[in-house]
PDB file of N, CA and C in Angstrom:
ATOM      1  N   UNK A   1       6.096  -3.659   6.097  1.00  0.00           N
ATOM      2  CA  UNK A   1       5.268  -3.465   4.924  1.00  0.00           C
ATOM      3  C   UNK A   1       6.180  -3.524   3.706  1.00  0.00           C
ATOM      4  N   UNK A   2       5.963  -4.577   2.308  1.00  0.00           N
ATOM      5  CA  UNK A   2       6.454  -4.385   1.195  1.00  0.00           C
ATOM      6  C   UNK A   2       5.638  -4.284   0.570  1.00  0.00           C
ATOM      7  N   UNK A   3       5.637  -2.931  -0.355  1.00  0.00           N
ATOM      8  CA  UNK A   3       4.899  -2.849  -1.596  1.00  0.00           C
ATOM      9  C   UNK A   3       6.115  -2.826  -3.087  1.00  0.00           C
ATOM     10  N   UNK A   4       5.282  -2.598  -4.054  1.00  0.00           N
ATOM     11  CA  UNK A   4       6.011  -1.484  -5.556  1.00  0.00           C
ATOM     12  C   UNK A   4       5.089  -0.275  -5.233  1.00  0.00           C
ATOM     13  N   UNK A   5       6.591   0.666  -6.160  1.00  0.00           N
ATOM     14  CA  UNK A   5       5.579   1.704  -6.485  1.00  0.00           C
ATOM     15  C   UNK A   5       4.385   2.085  -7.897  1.00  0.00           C
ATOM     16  N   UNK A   6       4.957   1.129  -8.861  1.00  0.00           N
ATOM     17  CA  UNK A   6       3.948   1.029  -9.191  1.00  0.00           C
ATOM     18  C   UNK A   6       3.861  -0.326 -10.218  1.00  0.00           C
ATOM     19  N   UNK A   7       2.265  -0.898 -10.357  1.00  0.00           N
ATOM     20  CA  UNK A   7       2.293  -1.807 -11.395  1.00  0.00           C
ATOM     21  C   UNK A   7       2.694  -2.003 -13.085  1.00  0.00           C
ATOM     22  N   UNK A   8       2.660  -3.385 -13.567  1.00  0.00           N
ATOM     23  CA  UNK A   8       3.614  -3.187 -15.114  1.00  0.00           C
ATOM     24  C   UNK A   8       2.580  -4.213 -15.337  1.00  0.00           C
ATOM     25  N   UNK A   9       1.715  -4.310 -16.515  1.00  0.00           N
ATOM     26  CA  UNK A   9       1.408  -5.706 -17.363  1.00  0.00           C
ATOM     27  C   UNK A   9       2.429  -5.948 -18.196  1.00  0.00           C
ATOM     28  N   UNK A  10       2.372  -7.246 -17.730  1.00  0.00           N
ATOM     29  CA  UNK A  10       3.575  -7.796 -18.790  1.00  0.00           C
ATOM     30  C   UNK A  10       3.204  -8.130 -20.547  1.00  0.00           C
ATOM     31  N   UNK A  11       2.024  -8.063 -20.583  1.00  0.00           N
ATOM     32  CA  UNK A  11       2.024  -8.280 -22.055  1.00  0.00           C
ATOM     33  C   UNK A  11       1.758  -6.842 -22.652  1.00  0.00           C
ATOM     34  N   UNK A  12       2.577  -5.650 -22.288  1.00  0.00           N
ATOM     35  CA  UNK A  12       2.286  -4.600 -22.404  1.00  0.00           C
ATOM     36  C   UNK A  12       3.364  -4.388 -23.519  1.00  0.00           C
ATOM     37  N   UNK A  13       3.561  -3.989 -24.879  1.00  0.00           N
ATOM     38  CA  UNK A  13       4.790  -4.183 -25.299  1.00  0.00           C
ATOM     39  C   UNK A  13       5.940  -2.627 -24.784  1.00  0.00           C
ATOM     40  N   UNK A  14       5.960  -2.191 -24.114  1.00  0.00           N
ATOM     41  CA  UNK A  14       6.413  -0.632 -23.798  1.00  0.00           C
ATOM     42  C   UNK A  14       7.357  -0.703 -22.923  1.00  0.00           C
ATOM     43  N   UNK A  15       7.301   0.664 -22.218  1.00  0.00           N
ATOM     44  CA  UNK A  15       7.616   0.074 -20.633  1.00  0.00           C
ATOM     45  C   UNK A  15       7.271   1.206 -19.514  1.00  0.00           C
ATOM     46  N   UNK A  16       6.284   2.205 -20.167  1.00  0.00           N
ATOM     47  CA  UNK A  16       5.457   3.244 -19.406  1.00  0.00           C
ATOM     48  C   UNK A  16       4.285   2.051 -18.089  1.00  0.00           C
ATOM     49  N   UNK A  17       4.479   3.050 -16.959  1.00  0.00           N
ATOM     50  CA  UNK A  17       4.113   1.758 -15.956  1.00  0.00           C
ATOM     51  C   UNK A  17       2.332   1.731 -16.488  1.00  0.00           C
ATOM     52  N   UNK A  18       2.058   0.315 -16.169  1.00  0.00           N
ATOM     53  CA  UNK A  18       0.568   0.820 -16.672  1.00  0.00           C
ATOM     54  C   UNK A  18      -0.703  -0.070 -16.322  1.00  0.00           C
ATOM     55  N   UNK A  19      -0.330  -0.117 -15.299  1.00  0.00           N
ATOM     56  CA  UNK A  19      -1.182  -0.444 -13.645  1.00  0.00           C
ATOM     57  C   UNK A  19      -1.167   0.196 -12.361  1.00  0.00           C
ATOM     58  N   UNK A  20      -2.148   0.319 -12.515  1.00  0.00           N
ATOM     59  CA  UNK A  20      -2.637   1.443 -11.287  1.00  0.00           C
ATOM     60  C   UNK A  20      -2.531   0.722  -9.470  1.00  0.00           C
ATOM     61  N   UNK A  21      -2.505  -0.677  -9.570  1.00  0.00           N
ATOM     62  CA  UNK A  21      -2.858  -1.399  -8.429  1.00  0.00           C
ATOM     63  C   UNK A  21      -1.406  -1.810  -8.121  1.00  0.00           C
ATOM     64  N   UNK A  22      -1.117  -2.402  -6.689  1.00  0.00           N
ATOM     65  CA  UNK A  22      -0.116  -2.847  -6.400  1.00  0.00           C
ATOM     66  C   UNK A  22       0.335  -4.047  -5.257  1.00  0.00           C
ATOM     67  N   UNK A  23       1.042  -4.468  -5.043  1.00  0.00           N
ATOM     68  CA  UNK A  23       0.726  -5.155  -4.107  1.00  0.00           C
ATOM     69  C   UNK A  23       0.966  -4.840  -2.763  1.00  0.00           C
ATOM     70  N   UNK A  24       0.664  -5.237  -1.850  1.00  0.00           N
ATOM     71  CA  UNK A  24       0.965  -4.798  -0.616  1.00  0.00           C
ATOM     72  C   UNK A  24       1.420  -5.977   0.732  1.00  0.00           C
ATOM     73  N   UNK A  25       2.298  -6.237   0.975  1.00  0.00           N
ATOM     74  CA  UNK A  25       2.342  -7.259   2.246  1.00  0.00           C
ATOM     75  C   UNK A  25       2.619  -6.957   3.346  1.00  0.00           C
ATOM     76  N   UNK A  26       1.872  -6.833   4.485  1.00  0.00           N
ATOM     77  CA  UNK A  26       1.852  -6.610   5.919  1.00  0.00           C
ATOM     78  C   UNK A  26       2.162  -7.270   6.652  1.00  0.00           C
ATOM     79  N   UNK A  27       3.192  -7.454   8.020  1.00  0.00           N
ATOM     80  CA  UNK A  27       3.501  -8.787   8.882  1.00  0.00           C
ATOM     81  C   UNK A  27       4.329  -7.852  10.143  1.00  0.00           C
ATOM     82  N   UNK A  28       3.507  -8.290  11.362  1.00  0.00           N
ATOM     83  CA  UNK A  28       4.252  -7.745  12.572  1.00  0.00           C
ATOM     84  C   UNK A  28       3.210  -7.890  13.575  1.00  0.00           C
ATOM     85  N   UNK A  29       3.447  -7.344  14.408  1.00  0.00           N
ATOM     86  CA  UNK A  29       2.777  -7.309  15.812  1.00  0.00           C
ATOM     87  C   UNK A  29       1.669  -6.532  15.789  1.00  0.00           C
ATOM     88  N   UNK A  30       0.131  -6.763  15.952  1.00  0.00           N
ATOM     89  CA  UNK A  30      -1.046  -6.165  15.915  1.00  0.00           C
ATOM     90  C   UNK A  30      -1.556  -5.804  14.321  1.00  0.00           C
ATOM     91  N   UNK A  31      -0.913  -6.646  13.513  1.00  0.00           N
ATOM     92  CA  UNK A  31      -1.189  -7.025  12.279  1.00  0.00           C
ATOM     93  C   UNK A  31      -2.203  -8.373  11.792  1.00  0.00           C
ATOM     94  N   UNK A  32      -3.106  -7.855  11.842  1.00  0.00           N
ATOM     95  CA  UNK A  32      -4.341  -8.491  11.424  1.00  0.00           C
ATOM     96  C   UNK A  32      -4.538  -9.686  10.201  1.00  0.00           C
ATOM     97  N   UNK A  33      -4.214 -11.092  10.252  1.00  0.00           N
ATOM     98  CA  UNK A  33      -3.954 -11.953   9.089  1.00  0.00           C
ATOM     99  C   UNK A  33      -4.972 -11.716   8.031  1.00  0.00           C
ATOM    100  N   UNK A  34      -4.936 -11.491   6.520  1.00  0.00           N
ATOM    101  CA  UNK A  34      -6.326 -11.818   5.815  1.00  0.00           C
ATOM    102  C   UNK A  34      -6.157 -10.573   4.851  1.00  0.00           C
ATOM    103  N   UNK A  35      -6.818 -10.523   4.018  1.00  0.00           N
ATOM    104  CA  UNK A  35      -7.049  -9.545   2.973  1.00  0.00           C
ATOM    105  C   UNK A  35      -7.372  -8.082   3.423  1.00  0.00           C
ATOM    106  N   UNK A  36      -6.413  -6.690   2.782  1.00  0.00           N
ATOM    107  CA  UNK A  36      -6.541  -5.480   3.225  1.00  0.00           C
ATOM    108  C   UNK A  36      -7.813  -5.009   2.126  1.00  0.00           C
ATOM    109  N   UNK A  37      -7.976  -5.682   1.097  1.00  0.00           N
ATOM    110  CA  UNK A  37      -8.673  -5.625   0.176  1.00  0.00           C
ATOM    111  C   UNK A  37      -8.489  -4.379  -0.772  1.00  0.00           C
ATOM    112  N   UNK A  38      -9.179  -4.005  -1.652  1.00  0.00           N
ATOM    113  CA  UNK A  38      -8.588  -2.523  -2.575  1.00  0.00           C
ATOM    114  C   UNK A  38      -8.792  -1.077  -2.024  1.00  0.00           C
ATOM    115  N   UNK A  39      -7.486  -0.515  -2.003  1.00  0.00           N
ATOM    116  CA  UNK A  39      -7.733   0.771  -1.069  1.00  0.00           C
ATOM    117  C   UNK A  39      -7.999   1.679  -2.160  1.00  0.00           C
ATOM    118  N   UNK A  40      -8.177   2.955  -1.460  1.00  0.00           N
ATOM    119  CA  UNK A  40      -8.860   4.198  -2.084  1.00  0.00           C
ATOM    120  C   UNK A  40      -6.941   4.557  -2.599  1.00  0.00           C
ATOM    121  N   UNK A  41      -6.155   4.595  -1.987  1.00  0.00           N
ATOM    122  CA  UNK A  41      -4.953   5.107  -2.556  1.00  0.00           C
ATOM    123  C   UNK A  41      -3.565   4.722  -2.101  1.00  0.00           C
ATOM    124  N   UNK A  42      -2.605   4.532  -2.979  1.00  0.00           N
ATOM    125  CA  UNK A  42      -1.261   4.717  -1.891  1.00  0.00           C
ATOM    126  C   UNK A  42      -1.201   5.175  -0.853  1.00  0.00           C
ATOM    127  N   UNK A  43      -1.530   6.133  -1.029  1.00  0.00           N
ATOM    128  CA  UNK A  43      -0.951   7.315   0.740  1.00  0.00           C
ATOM    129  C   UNK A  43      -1.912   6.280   2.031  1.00  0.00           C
ATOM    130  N   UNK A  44      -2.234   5.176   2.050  1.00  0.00           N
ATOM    131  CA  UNK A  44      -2.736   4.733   2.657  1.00  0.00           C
ATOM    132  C   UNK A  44      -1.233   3.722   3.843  1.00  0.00           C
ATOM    133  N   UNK A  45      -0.647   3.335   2.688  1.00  0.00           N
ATOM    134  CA  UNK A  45       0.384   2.402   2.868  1.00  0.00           C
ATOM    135  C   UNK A  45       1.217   3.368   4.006  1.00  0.00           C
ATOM    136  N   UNK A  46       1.578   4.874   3.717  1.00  0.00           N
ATOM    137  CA  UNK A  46       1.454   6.381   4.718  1.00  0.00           C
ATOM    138  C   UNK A  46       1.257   6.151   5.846  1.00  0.00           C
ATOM    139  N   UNK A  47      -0.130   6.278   5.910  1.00  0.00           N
ATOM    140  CA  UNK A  47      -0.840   6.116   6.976  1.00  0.00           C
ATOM    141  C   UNK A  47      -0.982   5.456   7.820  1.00  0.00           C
ATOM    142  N   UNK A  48      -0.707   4.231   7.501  1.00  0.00           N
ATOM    143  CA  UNK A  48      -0.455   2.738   7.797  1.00  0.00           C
ATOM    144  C   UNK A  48       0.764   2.893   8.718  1.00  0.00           C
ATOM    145  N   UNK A  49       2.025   3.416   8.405  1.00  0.00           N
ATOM    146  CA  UNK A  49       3.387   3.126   9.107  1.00  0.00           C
ATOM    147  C   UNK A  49       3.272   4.516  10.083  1.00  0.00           C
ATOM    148  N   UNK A  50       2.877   5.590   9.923  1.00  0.00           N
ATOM    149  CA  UNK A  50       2.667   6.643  10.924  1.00  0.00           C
ATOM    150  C   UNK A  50       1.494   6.460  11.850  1.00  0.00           C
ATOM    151  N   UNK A  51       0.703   5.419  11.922  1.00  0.00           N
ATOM    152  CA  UNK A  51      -0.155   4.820  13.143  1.00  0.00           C
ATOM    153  C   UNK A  51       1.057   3.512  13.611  1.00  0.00           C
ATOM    154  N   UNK A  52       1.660   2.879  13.050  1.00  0.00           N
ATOM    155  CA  UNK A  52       2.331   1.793  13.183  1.00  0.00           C
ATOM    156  C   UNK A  52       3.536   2.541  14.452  1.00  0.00           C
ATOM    157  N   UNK A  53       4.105   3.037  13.791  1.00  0.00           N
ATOM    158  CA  UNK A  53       5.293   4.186  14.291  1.00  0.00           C
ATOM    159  C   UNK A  53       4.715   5.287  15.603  1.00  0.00           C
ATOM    160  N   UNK A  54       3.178   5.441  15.729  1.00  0.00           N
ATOM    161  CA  UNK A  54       2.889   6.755  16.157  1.00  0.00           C
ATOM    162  C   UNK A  54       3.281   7.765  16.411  1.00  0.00           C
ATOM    163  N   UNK A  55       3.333   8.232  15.175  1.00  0.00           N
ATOM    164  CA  UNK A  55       3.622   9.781  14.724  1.00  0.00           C
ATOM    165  C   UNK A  55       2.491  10.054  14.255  1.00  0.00           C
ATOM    166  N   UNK A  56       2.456  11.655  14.058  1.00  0.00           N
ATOM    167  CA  UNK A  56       1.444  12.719  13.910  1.00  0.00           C
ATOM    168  C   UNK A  56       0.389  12.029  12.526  1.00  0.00           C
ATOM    169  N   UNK A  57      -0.662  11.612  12.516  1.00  0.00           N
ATOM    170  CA  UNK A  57      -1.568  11.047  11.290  1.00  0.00           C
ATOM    171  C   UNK A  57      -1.241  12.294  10.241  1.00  0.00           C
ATOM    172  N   UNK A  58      -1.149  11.622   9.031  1.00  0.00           N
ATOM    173  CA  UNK A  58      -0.412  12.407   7.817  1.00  0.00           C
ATOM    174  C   UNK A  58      -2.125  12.911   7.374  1.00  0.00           C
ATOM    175  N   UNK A  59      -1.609  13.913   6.533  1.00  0.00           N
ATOM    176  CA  UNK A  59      -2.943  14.672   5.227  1.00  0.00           C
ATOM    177  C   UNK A  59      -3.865  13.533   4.968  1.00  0.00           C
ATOM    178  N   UNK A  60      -2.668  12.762   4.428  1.00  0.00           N
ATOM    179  CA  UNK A  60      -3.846  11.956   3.630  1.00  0.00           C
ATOM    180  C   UNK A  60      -3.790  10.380   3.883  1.00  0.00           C
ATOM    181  N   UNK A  61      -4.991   9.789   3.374  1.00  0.00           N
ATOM    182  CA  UNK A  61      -4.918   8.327   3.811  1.00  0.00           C
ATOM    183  C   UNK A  61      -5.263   7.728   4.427  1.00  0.00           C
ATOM    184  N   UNK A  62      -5.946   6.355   4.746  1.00  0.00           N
ATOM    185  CA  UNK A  62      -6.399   5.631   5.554  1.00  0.00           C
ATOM    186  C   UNK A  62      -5.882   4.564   6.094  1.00  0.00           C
ATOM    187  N   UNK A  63      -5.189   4.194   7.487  1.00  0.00           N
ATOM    188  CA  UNK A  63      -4.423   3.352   7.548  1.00  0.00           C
ATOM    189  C   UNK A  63      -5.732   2.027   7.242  1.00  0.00           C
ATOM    190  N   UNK A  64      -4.751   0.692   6.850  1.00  0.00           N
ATOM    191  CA  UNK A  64      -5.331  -0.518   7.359  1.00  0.00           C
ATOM    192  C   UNK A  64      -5.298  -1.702   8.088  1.00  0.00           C
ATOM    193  N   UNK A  65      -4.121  -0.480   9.333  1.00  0.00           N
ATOM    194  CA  UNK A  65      -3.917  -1.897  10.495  1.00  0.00           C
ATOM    195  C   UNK A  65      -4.989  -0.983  11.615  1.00  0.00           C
TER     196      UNK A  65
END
C-alpha cells in the first residue's frame, strides 16, 4: 500500500495542507484490481494492512481488501 498523508492544491498560494483526500495504491496477493472508491477515513488504509497482516482488527476503520 502507498498513500500521502495528506493532500496539497497546488494553486493554493500557502503551504498549510489543504486537501482532505488522498491517494491510495494497492498491489499484492488477494488484491482486488479496480477502484477502492472514496472512503469514510484514513484509518481505513489501518485496517486494510491489519486484515492484510492478520493481526487483531484495530478501533477504527474499514478495510478495503
Amino acid at each position: 500500500i502507498i498513500s500521502a498523508d495528506h493532500g496539497c492544491d497546488p494553486t493554493f498560494p500557502g503551504t498549510d495542507h489543504t486537501r482532505e483526500y488522498v491517494p491510495v495504491l494497492a498491489f499484492g496477493a488477494g488484491v482486488a484490481p479496480g477502484s477502492i472508491g472514496r472512503r469514510a477515513s484514513f484509518a481505513d488504509i489501518g485496517q486494510s494492512l491489519a486484515r492484510h497482516l492478520r493481526v487483531t482488527p484495530l478501533a477504527h476503520g474499514e478495510s478495503f481488501l
